[in-house]
C-alpha atoms as a PDB file:
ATOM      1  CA  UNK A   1       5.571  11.229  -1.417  1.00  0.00           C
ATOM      2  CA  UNK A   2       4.946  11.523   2.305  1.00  0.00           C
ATOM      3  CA  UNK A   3       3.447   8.385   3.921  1.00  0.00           C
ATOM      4  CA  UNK A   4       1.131   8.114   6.837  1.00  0.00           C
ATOM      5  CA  UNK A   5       1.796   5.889   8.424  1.00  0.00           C
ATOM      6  CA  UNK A   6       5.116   4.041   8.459  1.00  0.00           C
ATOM      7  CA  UNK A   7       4.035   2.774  11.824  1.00  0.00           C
ATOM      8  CA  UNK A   8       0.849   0.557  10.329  1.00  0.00           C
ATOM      9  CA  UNK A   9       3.216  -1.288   8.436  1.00  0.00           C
ATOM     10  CA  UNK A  10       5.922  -2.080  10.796  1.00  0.00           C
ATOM     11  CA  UNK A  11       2.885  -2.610  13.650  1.00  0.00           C
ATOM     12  CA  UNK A  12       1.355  -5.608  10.426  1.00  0.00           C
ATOM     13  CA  UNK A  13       5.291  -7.721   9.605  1.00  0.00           C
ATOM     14  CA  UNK A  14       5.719  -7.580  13.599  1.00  0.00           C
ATOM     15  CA  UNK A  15       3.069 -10.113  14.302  1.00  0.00           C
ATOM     16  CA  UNK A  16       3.511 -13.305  14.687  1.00  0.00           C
ATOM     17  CA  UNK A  17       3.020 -14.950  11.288  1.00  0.00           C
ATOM     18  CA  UNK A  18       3.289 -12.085   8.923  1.00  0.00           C
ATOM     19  CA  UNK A  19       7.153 -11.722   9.257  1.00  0.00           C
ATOM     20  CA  UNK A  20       7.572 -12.850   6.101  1.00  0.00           C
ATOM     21  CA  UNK A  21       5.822  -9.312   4.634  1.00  0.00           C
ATOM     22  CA  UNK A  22       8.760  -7.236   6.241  1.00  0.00           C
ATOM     23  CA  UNK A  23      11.259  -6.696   2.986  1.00  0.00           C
ATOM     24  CA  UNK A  24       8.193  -6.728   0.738  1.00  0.00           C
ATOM     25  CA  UNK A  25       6.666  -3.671   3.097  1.00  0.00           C
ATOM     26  CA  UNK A  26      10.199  -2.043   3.595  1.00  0.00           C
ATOM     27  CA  UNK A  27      11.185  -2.064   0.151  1.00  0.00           C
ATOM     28  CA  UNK A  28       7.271  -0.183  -0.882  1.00  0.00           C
ATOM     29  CA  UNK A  29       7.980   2.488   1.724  1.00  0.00           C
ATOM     30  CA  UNK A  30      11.301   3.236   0.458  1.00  0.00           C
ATOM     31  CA  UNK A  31      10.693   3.372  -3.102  1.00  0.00           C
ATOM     32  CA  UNK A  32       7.078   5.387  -2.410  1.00  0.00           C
ATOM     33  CA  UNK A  33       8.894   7.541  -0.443  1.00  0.00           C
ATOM     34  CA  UNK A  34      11.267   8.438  -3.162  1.00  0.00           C
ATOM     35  CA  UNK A  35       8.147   8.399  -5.893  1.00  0.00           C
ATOM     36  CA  UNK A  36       6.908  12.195  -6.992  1.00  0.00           C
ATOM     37  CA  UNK A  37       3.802  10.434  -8.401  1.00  0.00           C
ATOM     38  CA  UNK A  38       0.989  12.469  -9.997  1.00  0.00           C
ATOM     39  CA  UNK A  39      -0.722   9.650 -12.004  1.00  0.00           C
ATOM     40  CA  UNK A  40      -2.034   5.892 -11.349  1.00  0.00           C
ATOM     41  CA  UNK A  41       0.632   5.298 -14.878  1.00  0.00           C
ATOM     42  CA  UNK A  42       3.558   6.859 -12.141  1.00  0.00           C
ATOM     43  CA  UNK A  43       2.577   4.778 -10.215  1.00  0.00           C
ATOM     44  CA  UNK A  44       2.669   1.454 -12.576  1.00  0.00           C
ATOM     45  CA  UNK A  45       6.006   2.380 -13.877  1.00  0.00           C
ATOM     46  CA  UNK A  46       7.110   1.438  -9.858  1.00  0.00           C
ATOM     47  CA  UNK A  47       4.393  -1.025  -9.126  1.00  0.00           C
ATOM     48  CA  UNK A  48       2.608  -2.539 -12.270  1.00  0.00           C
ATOM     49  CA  UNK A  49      -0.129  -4.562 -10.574  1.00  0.00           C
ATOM     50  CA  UNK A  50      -1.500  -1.836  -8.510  1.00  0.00           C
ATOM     51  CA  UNK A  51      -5.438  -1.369  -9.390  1.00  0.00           C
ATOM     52  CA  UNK A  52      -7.345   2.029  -8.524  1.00  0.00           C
ATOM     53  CA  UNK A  53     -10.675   0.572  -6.723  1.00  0.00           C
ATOM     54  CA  UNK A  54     -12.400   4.235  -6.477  1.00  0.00           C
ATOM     55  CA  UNK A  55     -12.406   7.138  -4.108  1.00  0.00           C
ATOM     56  CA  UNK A  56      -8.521   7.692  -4.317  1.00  0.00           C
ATOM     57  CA  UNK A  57      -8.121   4.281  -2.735  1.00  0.00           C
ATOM     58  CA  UNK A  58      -5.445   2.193  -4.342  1.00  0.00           C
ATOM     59  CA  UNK A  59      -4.533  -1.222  -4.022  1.00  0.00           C
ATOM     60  CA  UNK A  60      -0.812  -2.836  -4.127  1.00  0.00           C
ATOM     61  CA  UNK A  61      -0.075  -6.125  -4.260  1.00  0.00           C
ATOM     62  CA  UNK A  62       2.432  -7.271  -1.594  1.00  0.00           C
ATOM     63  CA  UNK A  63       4.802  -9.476  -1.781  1.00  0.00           C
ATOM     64  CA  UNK A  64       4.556 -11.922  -4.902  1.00  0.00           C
ATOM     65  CA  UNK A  65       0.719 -11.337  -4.069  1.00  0.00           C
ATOM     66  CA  UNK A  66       0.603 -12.690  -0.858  1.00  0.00           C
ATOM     67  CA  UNK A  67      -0.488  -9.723   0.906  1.00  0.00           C
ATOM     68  CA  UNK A  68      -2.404  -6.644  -0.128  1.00  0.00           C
ATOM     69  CA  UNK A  69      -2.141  -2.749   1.103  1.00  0.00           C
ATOM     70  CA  UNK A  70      -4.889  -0.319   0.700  1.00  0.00           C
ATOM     71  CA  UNK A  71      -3.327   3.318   0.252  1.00  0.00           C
ATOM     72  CA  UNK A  72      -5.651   6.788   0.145  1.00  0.00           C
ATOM     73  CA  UNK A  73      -3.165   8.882  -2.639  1.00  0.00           C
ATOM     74  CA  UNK A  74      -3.775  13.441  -2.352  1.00  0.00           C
ATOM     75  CA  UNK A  75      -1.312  13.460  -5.405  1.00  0.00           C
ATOM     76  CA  UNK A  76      -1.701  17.517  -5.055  1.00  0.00           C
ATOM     77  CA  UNK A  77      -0.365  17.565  -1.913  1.00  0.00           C
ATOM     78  CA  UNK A  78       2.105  14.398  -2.054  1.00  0.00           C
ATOM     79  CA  UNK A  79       0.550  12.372   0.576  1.00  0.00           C
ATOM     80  CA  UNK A  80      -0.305   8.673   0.854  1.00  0.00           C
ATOM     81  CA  UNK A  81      -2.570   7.457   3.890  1.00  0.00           C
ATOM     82  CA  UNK A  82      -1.760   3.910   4.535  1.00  0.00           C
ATOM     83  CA  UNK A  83      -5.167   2.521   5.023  1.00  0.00           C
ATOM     84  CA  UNK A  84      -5.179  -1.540   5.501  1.00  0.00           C
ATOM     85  CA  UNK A  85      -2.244  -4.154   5.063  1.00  0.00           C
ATOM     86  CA  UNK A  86      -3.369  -7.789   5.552  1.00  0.00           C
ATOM     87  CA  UNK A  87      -3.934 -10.918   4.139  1.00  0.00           C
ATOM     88  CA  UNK A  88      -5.989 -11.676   0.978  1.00  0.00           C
ATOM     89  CA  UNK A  89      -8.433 -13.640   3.194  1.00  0.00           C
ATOM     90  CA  UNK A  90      -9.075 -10.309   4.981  1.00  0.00           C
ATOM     91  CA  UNK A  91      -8.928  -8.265   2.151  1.00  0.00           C
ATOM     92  CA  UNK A  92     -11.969 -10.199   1.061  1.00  0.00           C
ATOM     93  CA  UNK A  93     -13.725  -9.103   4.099  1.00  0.00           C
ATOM     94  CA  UNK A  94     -13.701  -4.875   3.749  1.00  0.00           C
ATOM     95  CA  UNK A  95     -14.739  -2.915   1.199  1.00  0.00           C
ATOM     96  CA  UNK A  96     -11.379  -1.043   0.103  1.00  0.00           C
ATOM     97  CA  UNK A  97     -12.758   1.954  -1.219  1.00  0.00           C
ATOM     98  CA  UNK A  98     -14.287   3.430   1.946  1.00  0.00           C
ATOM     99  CA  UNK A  99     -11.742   1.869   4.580  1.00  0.00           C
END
């Protein structure tokens, strides 16, 4: 899969506070990168908590739940749109499926 954008994620674990989402970030990219998913059941056999909230919005749980990334998936053409990475706190305050 092709993700847009690697530089959302980096630009979220560099801030002060949210270091401790680096390796849980990293290690998503790399194994979504890898990933030639075509179904949200691909996608569970990588990730297992991730939840389809509507309009091809996805939602993973980041490290041990602590954080949560909002992903737009165009399985036919292999590309992932990284949408929102934050907290839980502000993950309460958007609605994920038009973000």
């Amino acid at each position: 899969m092709r993700i847009i954008s690697h530089k959302k994620l980096r630009e979220f674990y560099e801030q002060k506070g949210r270091e401790d989402s680096q390796s849980a970030l990293e290690r998503w990219y790399e194994i979504t990168e890898r990933a030639q998913w075509k179904t949200l059941g691909d996608i569970r056999n990588d990730f297992p908590a991730t939840d389809y909230v509507g309009n091809q919005h996805y939602v993973f749980n980041i490290r041990g739940n602590n954080y949560r990334l909002v992903v737009v998936i165009k399985f036919t053409i292999s590309r992932i749109y990284v949408r929102f990475v934050g907290t839980h706190e502000e993950y309460d305050n958007i609605d994920c499926t038009t973000i």
